[in-house]
Protein backbone atom coordinates (compact mmCIF):
# COMPACT_ATOMS: atom_id res chain seq x y z
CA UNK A 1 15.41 -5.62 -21.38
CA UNK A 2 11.45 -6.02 -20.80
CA UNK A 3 9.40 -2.93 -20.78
CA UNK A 4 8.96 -3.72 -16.65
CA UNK A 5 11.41 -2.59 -14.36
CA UNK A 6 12.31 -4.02 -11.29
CA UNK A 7 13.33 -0.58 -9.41
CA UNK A 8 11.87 3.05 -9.80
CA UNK A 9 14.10 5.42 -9.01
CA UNK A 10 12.65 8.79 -8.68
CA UNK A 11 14.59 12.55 -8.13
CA UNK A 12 12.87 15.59 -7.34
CA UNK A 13 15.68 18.10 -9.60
CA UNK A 14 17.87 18.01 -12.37
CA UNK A 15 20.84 17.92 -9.84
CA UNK A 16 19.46 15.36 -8.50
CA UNK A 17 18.73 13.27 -11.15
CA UNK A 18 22.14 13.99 -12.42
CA UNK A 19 24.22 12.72 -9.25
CA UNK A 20 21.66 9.43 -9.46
CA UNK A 21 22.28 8.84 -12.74
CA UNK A 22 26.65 8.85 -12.15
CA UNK A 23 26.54 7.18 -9.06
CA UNK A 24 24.71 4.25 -10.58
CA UNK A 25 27.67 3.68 -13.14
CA UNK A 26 29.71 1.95 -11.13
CA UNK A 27 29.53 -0.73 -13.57
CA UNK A 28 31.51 0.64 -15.77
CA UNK A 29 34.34 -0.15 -13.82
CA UNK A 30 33.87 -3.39 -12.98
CA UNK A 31 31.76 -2.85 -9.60
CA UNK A 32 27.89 -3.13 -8.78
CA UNK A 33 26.02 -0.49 -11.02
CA UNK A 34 24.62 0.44 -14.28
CA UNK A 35 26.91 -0.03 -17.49
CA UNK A 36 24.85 2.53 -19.69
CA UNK A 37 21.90 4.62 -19.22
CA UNK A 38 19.35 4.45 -21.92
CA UNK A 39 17.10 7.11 -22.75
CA UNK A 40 13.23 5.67 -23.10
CA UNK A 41 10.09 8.10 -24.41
CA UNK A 42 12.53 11.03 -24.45
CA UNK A 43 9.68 12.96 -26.60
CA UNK A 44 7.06 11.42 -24.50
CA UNK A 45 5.23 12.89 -21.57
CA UNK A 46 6.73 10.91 -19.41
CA UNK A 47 10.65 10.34 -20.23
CA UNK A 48 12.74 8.26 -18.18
CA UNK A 49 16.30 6.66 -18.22
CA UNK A 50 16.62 2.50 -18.06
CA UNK A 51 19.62 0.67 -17.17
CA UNK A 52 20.67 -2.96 -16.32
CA UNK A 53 22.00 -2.33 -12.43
CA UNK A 54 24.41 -5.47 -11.25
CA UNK A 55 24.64 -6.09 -7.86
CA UNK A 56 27.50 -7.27 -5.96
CA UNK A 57 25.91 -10.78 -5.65
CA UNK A 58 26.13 -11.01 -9.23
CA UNK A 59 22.23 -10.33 -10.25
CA UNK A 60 20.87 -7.22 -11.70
CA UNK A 61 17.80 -5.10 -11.07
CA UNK A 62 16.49 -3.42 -14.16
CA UNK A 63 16.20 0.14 -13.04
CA UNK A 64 14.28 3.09 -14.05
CA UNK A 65 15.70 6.72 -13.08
CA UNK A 66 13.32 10.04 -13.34
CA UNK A 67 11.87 13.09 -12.19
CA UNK A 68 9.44 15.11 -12.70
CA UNK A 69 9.57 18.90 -13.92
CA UNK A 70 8.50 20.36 -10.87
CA UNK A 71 9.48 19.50 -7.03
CA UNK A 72 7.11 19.16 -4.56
CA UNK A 73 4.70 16.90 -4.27
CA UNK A 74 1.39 17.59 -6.76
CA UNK A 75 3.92 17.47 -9.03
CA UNK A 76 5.64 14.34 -8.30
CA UNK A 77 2.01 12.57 -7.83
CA UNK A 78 0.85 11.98 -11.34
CA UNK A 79 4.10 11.83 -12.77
CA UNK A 80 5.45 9.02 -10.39
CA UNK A 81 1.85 7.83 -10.64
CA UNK A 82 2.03 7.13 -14.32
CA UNK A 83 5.34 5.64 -14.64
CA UNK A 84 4.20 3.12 -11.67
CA UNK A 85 0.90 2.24 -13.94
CA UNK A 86 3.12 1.96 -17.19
CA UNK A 87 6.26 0.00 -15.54
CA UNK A 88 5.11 -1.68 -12.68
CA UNK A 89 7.99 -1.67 -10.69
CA UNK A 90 8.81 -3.81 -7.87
CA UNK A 91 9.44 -0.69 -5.58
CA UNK A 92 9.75 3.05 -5.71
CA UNK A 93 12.58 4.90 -4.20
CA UNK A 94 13.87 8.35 -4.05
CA UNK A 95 17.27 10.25 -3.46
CA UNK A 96 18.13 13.96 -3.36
CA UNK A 97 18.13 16.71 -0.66
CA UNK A 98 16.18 18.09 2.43
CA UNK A 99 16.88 19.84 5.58
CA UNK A 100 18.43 18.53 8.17
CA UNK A 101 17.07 18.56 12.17
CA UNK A 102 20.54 20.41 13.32
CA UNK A 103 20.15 18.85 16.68
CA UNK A 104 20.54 15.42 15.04
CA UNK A 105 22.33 15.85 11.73
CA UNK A 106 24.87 17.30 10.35
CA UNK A 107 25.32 18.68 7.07
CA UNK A 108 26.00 15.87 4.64
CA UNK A 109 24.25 13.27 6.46
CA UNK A 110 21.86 10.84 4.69
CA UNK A 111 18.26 10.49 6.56
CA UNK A 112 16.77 7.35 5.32
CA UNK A 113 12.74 8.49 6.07
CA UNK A 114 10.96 6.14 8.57
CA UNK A 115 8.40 6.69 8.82
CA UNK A 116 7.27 9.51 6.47
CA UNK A 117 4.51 11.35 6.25
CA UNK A 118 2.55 14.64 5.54
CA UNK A 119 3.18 17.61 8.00
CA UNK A 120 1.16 20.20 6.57
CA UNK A 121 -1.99 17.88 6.59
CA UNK A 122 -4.89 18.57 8.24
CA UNK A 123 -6.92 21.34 10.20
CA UNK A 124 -5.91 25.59 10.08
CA UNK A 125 -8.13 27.40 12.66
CA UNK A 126 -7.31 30.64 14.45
CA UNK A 127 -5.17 28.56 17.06
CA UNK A 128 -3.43 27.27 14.33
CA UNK A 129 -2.89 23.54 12.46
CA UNK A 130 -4.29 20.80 13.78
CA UNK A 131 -2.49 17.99 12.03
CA UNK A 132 -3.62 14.90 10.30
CA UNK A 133 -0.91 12.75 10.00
CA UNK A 134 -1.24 9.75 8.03
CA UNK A 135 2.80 8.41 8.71
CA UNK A 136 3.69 5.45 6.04
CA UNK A 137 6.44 2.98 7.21
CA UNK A 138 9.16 0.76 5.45
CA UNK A 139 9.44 -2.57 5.74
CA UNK A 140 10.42 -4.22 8.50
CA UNK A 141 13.47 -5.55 7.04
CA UNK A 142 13.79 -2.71 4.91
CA UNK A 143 14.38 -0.97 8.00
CA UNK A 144 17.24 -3.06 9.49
CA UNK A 145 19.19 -2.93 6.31
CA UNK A 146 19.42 0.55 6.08
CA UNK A 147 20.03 0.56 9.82
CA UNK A 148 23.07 -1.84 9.33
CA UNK A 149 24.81 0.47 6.73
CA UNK A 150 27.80 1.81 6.97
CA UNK A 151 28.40 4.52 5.03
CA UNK A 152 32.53 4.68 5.34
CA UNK A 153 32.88 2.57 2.15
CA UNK A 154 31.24 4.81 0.06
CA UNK A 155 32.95 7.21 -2.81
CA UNK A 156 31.63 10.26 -0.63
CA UNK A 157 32.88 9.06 2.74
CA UNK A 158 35.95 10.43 4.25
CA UNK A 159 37.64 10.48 7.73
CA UNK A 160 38.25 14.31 8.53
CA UNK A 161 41.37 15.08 9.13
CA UNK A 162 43.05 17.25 12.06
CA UNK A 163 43.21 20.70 10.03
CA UNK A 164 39.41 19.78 8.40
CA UNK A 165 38.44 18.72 12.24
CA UNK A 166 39.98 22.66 12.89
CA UNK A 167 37.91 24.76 10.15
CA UNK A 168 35.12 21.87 11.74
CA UNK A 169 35.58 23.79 15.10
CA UNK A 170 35.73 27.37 13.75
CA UNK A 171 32.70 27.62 11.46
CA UNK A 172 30.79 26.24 14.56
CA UNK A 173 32.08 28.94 16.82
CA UNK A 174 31.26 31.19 13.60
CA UNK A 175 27.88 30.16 13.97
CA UNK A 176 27.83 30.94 17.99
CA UNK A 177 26.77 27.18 17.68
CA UNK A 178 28.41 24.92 21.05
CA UNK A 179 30.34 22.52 18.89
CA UNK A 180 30.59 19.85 22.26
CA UNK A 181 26.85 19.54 21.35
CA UNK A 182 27.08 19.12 17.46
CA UNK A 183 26.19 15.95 16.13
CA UNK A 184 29.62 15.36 14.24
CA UNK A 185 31.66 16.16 17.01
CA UNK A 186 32.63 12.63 17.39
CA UNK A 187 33.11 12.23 13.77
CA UNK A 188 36.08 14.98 13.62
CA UNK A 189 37.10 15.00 17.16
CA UNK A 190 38.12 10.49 17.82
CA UNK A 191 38.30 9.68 21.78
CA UNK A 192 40.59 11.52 23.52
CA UNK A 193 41.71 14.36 20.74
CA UNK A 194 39.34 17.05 22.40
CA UNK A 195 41.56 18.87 24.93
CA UNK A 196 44.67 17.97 23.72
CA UNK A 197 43.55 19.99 19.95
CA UNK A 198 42.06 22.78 21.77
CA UNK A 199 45.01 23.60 23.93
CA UNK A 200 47.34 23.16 20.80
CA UNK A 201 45.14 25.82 18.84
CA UNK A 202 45.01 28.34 21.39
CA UNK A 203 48.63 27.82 21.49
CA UNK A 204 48.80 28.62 17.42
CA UNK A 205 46.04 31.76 17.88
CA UNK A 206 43.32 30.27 16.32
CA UNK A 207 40.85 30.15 19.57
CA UNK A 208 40.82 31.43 23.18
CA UNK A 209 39.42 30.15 26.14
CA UNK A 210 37.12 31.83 28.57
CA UNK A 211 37.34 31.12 32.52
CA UNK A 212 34.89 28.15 31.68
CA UNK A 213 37.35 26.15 29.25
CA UNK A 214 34.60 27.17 26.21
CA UNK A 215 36.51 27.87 23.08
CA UNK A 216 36.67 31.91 21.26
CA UNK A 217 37.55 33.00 17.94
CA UNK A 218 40.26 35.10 17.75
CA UNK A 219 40.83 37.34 15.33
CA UNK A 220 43.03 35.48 13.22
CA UNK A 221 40.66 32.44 14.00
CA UNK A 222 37.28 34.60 12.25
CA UNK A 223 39.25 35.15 9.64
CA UNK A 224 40.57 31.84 8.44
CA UNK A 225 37.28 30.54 8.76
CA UNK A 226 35.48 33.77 7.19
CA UNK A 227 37.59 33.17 4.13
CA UNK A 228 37.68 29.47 3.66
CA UNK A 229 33.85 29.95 3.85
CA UNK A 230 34.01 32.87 0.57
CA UNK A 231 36.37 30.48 -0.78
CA UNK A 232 34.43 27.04 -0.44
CA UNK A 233 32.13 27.66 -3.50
CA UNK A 234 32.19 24.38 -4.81
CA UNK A 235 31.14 22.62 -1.38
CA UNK A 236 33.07 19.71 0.08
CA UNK A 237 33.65 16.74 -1.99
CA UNK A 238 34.07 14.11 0.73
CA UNK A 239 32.80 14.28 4.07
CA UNK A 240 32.66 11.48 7.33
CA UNK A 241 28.42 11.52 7.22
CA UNK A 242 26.14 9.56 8.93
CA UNK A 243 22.96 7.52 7.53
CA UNK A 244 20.16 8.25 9.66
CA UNK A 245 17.29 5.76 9.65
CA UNK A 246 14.35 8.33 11.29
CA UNK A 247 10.97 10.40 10.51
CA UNK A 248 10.81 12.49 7.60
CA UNK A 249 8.35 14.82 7.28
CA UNK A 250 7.26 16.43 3.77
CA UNK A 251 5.26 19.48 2.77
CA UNK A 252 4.55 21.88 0.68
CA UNK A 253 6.68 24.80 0.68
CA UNK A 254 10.70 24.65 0.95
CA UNK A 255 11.46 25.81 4.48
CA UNK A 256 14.24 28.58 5.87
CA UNK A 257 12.97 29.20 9.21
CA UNK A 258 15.13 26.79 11.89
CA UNK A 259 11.93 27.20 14.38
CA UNK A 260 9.99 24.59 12.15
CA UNK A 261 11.99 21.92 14.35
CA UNK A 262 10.17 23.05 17.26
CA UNK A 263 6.86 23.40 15.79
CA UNK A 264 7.02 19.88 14.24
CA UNK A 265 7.96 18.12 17.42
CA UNK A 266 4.99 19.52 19.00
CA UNK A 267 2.94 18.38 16.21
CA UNK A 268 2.79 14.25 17.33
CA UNK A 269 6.49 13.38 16.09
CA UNK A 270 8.56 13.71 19.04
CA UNK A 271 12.20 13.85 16.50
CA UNK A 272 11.70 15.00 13.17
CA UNK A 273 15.49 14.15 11.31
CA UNK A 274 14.33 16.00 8.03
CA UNK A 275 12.03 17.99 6.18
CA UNK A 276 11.68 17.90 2.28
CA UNK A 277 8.95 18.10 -0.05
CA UNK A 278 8.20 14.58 -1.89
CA UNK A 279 8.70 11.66 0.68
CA UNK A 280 5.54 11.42 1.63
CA UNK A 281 3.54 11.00 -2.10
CA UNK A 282 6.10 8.74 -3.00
CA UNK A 283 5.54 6.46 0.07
CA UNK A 284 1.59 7.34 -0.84
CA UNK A 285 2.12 6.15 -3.94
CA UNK A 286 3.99 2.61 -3.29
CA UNK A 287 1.29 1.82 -0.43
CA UNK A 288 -1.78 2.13 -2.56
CA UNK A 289 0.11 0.31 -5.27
CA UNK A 290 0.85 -2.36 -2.91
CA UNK A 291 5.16 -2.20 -3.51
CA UNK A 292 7.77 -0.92 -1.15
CA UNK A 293 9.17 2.00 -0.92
CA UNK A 294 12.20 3.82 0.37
CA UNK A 295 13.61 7.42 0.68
CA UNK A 296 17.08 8.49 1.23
CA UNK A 297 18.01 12.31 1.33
CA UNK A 298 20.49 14.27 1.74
CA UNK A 299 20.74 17.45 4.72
CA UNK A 300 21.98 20.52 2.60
CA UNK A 301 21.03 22.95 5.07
CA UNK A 302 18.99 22.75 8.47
CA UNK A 303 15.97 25.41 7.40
CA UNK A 304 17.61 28.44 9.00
CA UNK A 305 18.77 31.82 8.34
CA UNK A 306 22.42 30.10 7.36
CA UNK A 307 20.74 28.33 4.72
CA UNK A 308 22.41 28.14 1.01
CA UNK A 309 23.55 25.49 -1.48
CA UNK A 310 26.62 24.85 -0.50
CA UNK A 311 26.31 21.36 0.51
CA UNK A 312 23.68 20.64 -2.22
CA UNK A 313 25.95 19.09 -4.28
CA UNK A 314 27.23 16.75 -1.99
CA UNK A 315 23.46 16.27 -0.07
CA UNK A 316 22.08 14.78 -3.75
CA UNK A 317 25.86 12.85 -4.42
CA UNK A 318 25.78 11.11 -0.88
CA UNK A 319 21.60 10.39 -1.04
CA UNK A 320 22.21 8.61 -4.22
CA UNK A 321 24.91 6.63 -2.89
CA UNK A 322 23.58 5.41 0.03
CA UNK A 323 20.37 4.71 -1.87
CA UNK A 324 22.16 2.12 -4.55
CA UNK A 325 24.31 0.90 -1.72
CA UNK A 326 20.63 -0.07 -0.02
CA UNK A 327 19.50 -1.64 -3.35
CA UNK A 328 22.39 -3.93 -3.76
CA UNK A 329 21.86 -5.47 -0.46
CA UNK A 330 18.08 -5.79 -1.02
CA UNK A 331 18.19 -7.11 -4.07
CA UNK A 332 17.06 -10.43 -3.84
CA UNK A 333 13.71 -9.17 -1.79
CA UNK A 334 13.52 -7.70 -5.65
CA UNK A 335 14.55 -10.73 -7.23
CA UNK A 336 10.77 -12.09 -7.99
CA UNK A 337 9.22 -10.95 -11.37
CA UNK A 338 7.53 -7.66 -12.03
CA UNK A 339 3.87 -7.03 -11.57
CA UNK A 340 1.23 -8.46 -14.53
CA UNK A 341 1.33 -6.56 -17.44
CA UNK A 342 -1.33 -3.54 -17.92
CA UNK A 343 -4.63 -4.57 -19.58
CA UNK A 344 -4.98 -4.34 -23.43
CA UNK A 345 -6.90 -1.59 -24.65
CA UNK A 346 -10.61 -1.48 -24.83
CA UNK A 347 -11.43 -2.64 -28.34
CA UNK A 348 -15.07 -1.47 -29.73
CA UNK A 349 -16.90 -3.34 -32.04
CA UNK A 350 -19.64 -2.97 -34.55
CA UNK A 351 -22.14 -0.35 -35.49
CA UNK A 352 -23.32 0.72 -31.62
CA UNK A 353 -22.46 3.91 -30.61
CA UNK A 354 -20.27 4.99 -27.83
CA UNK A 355 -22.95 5.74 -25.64
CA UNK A 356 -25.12 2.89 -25.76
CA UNK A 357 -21.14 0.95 -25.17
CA UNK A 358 -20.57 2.78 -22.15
CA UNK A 359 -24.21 2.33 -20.72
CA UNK A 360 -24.08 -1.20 -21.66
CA UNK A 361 -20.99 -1.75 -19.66
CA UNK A 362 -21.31 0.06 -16.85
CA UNK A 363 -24.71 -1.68 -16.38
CA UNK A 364 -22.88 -5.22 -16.92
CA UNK A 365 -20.17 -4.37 -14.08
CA UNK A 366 -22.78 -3.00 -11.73
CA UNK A 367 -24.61 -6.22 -12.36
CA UNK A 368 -22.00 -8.22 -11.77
CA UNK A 369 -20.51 -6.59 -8.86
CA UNK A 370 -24.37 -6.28 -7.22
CA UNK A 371 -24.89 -9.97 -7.56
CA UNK A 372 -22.03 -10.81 -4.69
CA UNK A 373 -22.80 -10.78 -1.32
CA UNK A 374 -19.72 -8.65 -0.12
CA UNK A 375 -21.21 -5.65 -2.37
CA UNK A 376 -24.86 -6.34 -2.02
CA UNK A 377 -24.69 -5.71 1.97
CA UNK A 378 -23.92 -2.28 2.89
CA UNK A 379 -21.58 -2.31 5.80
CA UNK A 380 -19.78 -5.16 3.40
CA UNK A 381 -19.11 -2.58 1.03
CA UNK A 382 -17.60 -0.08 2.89
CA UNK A 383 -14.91 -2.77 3.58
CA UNK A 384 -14.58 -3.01 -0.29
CA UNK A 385 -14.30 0.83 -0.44
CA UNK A 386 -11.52 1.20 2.62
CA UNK A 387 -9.21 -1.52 0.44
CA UNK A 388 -9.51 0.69 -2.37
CA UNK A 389 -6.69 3.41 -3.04
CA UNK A 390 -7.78 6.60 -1.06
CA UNK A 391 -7.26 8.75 -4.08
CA UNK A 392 -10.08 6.42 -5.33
CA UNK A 393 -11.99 5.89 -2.09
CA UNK A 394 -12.23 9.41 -0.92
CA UNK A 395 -14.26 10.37 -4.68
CA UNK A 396 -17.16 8.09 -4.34
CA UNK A 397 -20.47 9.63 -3.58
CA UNK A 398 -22.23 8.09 -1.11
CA UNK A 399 -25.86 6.88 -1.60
CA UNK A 400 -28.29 4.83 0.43
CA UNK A 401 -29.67 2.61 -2.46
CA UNK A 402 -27.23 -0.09 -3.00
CA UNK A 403 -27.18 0.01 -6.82
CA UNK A 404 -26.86 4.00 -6.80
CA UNK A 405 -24.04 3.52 -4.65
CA UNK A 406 -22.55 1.14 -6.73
CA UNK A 407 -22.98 2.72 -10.01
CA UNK A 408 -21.08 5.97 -8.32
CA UNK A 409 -18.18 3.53 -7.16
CA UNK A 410 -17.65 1.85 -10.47
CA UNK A 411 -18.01 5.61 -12.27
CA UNK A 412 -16.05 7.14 -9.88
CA UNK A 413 -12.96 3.76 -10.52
CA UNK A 414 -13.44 4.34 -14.59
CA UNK A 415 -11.59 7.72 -13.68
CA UNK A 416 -8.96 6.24 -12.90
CA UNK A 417 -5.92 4.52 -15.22
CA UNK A 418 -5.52 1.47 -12.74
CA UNK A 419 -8.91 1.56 -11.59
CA UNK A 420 -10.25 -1.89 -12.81
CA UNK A 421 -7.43 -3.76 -11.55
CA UNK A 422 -8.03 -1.78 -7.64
CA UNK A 423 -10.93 -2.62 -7.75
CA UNK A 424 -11.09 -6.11 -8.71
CA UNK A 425 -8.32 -6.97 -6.23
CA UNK A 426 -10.78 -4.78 -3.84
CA UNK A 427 -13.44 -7.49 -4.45
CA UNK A 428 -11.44 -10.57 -4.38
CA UNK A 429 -9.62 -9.14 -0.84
CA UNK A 430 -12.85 -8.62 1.04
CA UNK A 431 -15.08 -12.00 -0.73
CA UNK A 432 -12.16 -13.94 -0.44
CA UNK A 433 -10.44 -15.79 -3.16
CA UNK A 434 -11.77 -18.47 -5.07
CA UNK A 435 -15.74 -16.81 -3.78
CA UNK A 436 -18.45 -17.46 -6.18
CA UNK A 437 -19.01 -14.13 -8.88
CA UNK A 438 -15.91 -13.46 -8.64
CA UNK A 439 -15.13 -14.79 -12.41
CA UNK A 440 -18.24 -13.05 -13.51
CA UNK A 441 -17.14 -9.82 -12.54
CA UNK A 442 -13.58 -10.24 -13.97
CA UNK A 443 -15.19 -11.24 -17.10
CA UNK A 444 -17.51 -8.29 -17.48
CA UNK A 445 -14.34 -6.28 -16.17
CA UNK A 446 -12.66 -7.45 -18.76
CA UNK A 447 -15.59 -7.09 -21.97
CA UNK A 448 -17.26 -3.90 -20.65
CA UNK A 449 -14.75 -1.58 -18.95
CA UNK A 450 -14.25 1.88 -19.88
């Protein structure tokens, strides 16, 4: 294998990582997946796992798997930021865990995010947050695959059967939850099994019924469930979940308080499915690099005062599965070669010193860049700076004399690893390709750049 790689998969935990990484090998029994995992810059800053992933159509993706050392999102940014510069994947994608909206999910269930964006964005005054959502969306087709999915073939999928449908029932009424209103209840209750189980377990003592036909817990019936709930400390290991294609919304703090449901639907989002921590920079991420993206989680809890990691296990297991599933049948919108490879380093030359280099060249891009129309009229530019990546567009100074402003641009760029490259494509976007000074800018890109 190339040092590219078509597919960056990215987890948030170890536990996460871990269920990516044996989901993927598939492969070595015969199936779509990953034969072997090798380990790449393991004493590096940035380590990462690389495999050769066949699909089920006979091709392969060449697939990246890592995570960071923190969750959350400042640290997922550089990281996933850096392995995007050095690989330059054809998309980023992420598996592992978040909470669930209990109104639509279940626990187990799979929200694929779209869109996603930042909740926690934007304006805190006495009255409270005043968001700023900036809500990044898959691809169109993207979309419809992962709407089309159907999860019952999966290693993790199972059909419940009529004493898991009962402990279904009981932990509900455990809850004081209405289980005709739970999302699942069609999933362990089929057409037509409703009435006939409930009478049949008030007949065994499990449940009563009130004057209204609603279902009790009985004593023997709070303690079945009471104990197969002490009992269940490995979680369950199949489940009949659901893939949700909806919003996911990310922020920064892991959340145990079930009124953040409310609070988020009166924020803009009418349904929030999920809430997690890192959907949102990795969507960030792929849109200012210009590569899709896609985020599949899985509901361990739904951010309430029931909350615990029982279904964590499962949540990352299920995520990861639905996640390669979605890869295989994309796999020939990933089929076309990896991005161009990153520039050579900056050689110096002779006896001038580093200074008078950097001077030098920053002069020769300014030059260059000022003798194009697109940069030399102001409103022009601004169209050059809204193309740019808004962790680069939001750091330039502004100035009202043209070559200040673009001396501050192309300082402000040189911060940045992929800088050049943004902002040449910046150019070449707005002028249009093929404009004249285009190849003199490239060129002094190219000699002067630091």
């Amino acid at each position: 294998m190339g040092d590219g790689s078509t597919v960056l998969v990215v987890a948030a935990l170890r536990e996460e990582l871990e269920a990516a990484r044996v989901t993927a090998l598939g492969g070595r029994q015969g199936g779509p997946g990953v034969s072997d995992w090798e380990e790449r810059r393991a004493d590096g800053d940035m380590p990462y796992l690389r495999g050769e992933y066949r699909t089920s159509g006979g091709g392969s993706l060449s697939v990246a798997l890592a995570r960071p050392v923190h969750m959350g999102g400042r640290a997922t940014a550089p990281y996933v930021t850096g392995l995007v510069d050095r690989l330059r994947p054809a998309c980023v994608v992420m598996c592992g865990v978040c909470a669930g909206n209990p109104h639509d999910t279940a626990l187990g269930d799979v929200v694929v995010a779209e869109p996603v964006y930042e909740w926690d964005e934007g304006k805190v005054s006495s009255s409270g947050l005043a968001a700023d959502q900036r809500q990044y969306r898959m691809q169109p087709r993207w979309v419809r695959v992962a709407q089309d999915l159907d999860p019952s073939a999966l290693p993790s999928f199972g059909a419940a059967s009529e004493e898991e449908s009962l402990l279904w029932l009981l932990e509900r009424l455990h809850r004081d939850h209405d289980p005709r209103t739970e999302p699942a209840r069609g999933r362990y209750f089929p057409s037509g099994t409703w009435a006939t189980r409930l009478d049949r377990w008030q007949t065994d003592g499990w449940i009563t019924r009130d004057r209204n036909g609603a279902p009790r817990l009985t004593d023997a019936g709070a303690e079945l469930v009471q104990r197969r709930l002490y009992d269940d400390v490995d979680g369950p290991q199949r489940l009949p979940f659901a893939v949700h294609v909806a919003p996911m919304a990310s922020g920064s703090a892991v959340m145990a308080d079930g009124r953040i449901w409310k609070r988020l639907g009166s924020m803009g989002v009418r349904k929030i499915a999920a809430v997690e921590m890192e959907g949102a920079t990795i969507a960030t991420i792929a849109h200012e690099r210009r590569i899709p993206w896609l985020v599949a989680k899985g509901v361990m809890d739904h951010a309430d005062a029931h909350k615990d990691d029982r279904y964590k296990h499962f949540a990352a297991r299920a995520s990861a599965e639905v996640l390669f599933a979605l890869l295989d049948r994309l796999a020939a919108d990933l089929a076309a070669p990896a991005g161009p490879p990153p520039p050579p380093p900056v050689v110096v030359r002779g006896p001038v010193t580093r200074k008078d280099t950097t001077l030098a060249g920053l002069d020769a891009v300014v030059s260059a860049l000022l003798d194009l129309p697109v940069i030399q009229d102001g409103q022009q530019r601004r169209v050059v700076l809204d193309l740019l990546p808004r962790s680069i567009s939001t750091q330039v100074p502004d100035h009202p004399t043209a070559r200040l402003h673009v001396v501050a641009l192309v300082r402000t760029c040189q911060r940045f690893p992929d800088g050049a490259r943004a902002l040449l494509d910046a150019v070449r976007t707005a002028s249009g390709e093929g404009s004249p000074g285009l190849d003199a800018l490239a060129a002094a890109i190219d000699n002067h750049w630091r």
